[in-house]
N, C-alpha and C. Protein backbone atom coordinates (compact mmCIF):
# COMPACT_ATOMS: atom_id res chain seq x y z
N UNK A 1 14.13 18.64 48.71
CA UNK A 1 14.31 18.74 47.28
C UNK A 1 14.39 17.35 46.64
N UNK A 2 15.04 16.55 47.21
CA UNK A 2 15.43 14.91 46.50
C UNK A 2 13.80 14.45 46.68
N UNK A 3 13.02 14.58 47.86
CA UNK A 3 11.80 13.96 47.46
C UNK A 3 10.87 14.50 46.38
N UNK A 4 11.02 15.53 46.32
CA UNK A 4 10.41 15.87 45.07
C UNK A 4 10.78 15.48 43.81
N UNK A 5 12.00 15.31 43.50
CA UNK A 5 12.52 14.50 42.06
C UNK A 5 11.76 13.20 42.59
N UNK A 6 11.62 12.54 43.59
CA UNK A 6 11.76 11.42 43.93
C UNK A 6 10.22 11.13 43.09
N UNK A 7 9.54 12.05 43.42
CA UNK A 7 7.81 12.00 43.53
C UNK A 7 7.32 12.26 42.22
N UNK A 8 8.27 13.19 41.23
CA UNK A 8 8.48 13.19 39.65
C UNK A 8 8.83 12.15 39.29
N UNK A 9 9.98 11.53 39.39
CA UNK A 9 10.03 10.19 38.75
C UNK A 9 9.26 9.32 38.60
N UNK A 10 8.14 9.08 40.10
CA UNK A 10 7.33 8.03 40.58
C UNK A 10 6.22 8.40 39.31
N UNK A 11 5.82 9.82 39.16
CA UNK A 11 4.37 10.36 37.89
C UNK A 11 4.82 9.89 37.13
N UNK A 12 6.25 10.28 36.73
CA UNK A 12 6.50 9.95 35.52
C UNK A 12 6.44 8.05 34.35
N UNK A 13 6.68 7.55 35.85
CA UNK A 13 6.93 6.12 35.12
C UNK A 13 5.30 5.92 35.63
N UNK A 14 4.53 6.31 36.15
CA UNK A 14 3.21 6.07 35.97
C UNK A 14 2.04 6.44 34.85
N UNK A 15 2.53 7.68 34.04
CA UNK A 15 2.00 8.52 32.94
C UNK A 15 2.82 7.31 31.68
N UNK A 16 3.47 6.18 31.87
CA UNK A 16 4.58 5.96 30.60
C UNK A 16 3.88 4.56 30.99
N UNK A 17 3.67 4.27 32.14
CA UNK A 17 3.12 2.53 32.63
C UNK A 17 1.45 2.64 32.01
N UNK A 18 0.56 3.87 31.98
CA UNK A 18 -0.58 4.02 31.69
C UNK A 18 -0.62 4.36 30.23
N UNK A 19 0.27 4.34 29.46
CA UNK A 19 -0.19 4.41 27.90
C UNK A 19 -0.96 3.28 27.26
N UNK A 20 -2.30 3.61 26.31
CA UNK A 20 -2.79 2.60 26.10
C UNK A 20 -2.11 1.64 24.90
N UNK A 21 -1.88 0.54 25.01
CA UNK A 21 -1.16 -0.42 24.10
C UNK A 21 -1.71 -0.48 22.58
N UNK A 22 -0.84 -0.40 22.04
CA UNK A 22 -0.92 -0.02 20.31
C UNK A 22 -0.71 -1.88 19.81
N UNK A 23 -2.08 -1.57 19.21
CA UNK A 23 -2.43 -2.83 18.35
C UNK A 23 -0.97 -3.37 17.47
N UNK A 24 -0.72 -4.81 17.61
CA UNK A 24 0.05 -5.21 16.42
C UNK A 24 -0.20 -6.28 15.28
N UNK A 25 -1.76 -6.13 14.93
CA UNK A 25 -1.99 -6.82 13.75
C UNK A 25 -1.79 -6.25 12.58
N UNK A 26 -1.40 -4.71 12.47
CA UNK A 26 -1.23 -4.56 11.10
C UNK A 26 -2.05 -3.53 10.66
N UNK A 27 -3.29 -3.18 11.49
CA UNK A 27 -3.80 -2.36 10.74
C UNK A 27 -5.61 -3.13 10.82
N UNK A 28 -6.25 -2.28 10.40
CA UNK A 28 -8.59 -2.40 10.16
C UNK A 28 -8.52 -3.60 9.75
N UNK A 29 -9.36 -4.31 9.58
CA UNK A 29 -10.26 -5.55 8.70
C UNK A 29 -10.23 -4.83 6.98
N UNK A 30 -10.26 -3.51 6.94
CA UNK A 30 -10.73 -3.19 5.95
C UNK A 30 -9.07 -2.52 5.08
N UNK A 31 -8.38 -2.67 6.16
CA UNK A 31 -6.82 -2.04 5.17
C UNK A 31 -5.81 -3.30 4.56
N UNK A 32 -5.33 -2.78 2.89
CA UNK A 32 -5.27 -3.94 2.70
C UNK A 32 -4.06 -4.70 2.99
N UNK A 33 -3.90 -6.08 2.68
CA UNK A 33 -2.67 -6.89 3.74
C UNK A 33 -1.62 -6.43 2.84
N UNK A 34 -0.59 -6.60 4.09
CA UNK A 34 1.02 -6.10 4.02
C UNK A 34 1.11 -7.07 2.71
N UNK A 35 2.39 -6.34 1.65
CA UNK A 35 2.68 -7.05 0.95
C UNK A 35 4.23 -6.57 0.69
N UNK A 36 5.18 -7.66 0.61
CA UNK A 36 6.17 -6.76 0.44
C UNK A 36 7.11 -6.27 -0.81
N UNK A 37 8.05 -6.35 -0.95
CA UNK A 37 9.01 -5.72 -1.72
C UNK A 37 8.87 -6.23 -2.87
N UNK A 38 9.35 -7.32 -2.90
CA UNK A 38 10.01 -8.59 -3.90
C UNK A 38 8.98 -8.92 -4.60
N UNK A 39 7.32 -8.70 -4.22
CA UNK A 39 6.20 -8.98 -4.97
C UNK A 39 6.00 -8.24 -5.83
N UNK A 40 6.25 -6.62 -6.20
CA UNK A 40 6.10 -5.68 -6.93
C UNK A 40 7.12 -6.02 -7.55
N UNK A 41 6.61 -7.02 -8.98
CA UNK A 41 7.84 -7.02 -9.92
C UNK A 41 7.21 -6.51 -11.29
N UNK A 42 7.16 -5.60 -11.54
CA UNK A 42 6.12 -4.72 -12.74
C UNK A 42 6.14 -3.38 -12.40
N UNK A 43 6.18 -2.57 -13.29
CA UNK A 43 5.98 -1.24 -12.92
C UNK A 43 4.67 -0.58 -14.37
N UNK A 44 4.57 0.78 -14.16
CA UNK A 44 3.92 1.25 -14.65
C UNK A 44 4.62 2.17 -15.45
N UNK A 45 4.73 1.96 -16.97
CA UNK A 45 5.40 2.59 -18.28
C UNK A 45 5.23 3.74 -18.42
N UNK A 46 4.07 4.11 -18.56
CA UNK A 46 3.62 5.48 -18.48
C UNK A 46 2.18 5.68 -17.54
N UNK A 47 2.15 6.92 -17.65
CA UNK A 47 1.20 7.91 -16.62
C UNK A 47 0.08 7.14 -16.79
N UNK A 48 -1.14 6.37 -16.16
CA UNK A 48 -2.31 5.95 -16.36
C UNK A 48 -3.28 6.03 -15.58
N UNK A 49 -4.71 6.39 -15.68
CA UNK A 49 -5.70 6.13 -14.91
C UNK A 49 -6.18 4.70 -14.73
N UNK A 50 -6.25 4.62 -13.46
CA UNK A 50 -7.10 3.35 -12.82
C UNK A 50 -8.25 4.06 -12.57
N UNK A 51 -9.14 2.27 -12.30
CA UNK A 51 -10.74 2.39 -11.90
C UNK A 51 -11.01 1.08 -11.06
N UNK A 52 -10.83 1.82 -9.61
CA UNK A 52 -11.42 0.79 -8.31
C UNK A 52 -12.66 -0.69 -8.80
N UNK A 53 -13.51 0.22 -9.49
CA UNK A 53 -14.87 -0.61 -9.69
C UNK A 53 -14.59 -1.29 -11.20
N UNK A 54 -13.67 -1.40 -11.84
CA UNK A 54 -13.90 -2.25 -12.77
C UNK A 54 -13.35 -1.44 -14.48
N UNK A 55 -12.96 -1.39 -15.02
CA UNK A 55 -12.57 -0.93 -16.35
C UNK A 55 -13.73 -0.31 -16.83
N UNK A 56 -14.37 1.32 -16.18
CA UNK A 56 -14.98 1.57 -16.95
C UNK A 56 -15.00 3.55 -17.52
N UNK A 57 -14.77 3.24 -18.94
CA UNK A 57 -14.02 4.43 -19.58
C UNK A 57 -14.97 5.51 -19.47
N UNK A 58 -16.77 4.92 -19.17
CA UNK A 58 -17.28 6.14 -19.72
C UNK A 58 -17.61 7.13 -18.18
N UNK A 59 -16.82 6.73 -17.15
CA UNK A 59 -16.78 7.58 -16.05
C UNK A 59 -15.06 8.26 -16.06
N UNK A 60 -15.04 9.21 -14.73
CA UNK A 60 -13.79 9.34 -14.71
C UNK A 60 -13.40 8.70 -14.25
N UNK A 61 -11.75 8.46 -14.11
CA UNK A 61 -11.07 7.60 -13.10
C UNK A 61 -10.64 7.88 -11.77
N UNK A 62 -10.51 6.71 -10.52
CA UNK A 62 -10.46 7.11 -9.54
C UNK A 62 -9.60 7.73 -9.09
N UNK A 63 -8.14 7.48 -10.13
CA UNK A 63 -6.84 7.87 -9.87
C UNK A 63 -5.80 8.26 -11.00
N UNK A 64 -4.74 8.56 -11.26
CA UNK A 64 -3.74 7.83 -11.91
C UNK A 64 -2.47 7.39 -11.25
N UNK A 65 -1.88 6.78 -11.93
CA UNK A 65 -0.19 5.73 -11.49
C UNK A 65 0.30 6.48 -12.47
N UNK A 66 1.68 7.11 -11.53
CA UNK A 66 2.45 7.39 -12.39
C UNK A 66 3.58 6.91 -12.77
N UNK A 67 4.13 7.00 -13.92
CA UNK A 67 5.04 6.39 -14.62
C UNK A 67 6.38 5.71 -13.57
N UNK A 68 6.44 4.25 -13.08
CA UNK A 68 7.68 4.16 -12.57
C UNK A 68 7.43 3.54 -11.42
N UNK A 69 5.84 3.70 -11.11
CA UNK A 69 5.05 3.09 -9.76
C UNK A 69 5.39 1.61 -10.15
N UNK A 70 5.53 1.13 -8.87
CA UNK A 70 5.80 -0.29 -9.05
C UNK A 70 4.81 -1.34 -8.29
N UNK A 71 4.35 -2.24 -9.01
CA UNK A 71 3.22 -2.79 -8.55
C UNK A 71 3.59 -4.40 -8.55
N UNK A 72 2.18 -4.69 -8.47
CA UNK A 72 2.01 -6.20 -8.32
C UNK A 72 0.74 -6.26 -8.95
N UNK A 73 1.07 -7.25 -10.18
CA UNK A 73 -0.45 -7.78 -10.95
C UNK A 73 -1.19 -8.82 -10.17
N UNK A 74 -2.36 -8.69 -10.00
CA UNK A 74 -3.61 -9.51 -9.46
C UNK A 74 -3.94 -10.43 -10.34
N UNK A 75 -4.34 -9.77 -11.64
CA UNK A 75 -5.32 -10.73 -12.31
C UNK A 75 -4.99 -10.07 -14.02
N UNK A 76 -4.82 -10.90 -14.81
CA UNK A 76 -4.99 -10.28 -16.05
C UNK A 76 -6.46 -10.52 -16.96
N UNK A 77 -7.05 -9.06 -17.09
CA UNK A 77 -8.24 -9.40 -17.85
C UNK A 77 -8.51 -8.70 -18.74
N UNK A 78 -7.57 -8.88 -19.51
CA UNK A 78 -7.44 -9.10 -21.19
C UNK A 78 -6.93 -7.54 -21.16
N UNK A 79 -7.68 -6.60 -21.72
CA UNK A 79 -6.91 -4.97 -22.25
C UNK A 79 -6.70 -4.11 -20.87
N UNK A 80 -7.28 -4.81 -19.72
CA UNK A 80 -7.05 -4.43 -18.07
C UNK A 80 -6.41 -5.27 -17.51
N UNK A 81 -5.63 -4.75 -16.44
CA UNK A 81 -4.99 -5.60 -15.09
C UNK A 81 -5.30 -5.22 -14.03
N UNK A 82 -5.79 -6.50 -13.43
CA UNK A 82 -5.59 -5.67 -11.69
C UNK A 82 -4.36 -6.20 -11.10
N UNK A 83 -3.89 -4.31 -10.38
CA UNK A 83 -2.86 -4.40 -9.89
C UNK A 83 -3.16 -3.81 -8.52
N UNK A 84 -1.72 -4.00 -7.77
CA UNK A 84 -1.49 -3.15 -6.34
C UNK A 84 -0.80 -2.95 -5.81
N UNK A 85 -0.75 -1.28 -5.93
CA UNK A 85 0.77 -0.58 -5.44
C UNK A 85 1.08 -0.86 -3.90
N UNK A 86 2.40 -0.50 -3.88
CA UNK A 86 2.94 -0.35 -2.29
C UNK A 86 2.40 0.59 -1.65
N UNK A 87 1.25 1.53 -2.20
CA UNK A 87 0.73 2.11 -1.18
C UNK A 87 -1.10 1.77 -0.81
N UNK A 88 -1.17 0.51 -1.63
CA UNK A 88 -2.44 -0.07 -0.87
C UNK A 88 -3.41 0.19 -1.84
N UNK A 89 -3.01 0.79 -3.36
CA UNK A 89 -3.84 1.15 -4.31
C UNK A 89 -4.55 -0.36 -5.25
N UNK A 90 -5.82 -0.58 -5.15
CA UNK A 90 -5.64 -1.73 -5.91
C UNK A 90 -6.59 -1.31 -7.07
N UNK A 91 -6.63 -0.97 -8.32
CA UNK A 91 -7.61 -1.44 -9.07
C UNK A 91 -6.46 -1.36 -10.54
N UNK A 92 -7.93 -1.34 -11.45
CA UNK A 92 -7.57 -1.51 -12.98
C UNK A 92 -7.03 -0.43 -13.83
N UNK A 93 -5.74 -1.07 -14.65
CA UNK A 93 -4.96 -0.49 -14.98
C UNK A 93 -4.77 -0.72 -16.85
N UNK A 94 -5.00 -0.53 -17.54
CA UNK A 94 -4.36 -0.56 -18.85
C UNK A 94 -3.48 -1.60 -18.76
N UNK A 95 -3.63 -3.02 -19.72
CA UNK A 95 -2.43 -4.01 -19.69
C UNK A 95 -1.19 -3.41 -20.57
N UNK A 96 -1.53 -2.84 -21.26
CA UNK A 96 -0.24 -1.90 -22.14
C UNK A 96 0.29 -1.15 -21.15
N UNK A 97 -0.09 -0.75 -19.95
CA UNK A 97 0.67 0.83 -19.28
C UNK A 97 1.47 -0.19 -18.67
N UNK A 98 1.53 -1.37 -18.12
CA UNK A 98 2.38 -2.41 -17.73
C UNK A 98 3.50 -3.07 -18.07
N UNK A 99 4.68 -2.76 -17.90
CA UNK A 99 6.17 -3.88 -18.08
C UNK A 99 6.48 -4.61 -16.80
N UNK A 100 7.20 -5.76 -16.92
CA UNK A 100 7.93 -6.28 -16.07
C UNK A 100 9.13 -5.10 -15.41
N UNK A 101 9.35 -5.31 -14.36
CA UNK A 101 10.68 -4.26 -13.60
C UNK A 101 11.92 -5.17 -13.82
N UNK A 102 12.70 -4.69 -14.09
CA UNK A 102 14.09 -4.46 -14.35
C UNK A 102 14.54 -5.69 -13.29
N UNK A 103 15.28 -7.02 -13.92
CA UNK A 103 15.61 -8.20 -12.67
C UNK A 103 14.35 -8.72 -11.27
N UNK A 104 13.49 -8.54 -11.79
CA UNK A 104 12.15 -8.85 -11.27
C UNK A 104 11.32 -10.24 -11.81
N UNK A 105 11.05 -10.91 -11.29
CA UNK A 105 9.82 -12.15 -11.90
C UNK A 105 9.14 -12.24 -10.80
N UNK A 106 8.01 -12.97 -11.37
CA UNK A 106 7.19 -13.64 -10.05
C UNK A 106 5.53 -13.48 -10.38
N UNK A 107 5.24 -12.56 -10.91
CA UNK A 107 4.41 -12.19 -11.15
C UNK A 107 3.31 -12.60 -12.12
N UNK A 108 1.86 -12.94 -12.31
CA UNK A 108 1.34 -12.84 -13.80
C UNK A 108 0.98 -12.53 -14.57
N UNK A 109 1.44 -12.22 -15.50
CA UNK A 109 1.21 -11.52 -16.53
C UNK A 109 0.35 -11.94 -17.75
């Protein structure tokens, strides 16, 4: 009986020694880079549609942000911003749907 636990144990740390090793860069070439906390100093005022490809009204939009999402501005271009949420969302947003967050700087606005 003991060799048999004996001979389970032995599979066992062999099935746990053969797992294949999990990448630690972070993630594809194509997902976008970690950004953290303290960078999302802006949120989103009210409910708004973004557009991945560029500020354009006479399509639909790819998404909306809702009110309270907290982001990080990219670039300000003029009645648009590019922004990008903590969940990897990046495009253009209404510069009006935009405030600074509450004890937050850093950002440009």
């Amino acid at each position: 009986m003991l060799w048999r636990f004996a001979c389970l144990l032995v599979l066992v740390a062999l099935a746990v020694g053969c797992q294949p090793a999990k990448e630690k860069t972070g993630g594809s070439e194509n997902s976008p880079p970690a950004v953290t906390a303290p960078e999302f100093s802006h949120v989103i005022t009210i409910r708004s549609a973004y557009y991945t490809g560029g500020p354009q009204q006479a399509r639909p939009p790819d998404g909306e942000l809702m009110k309270g999402t907290r982001v990080r501005v990219l670039e300000n271009a003029g009645s648009y911003s590019v922004v990008r949420t903590a969940d990897g969302i990046e495009g253009y947003v209404s510069t009006a749907a935009i405030g600074p967050a509450e004890g937050a700087a850093g950002d440009e606005k």
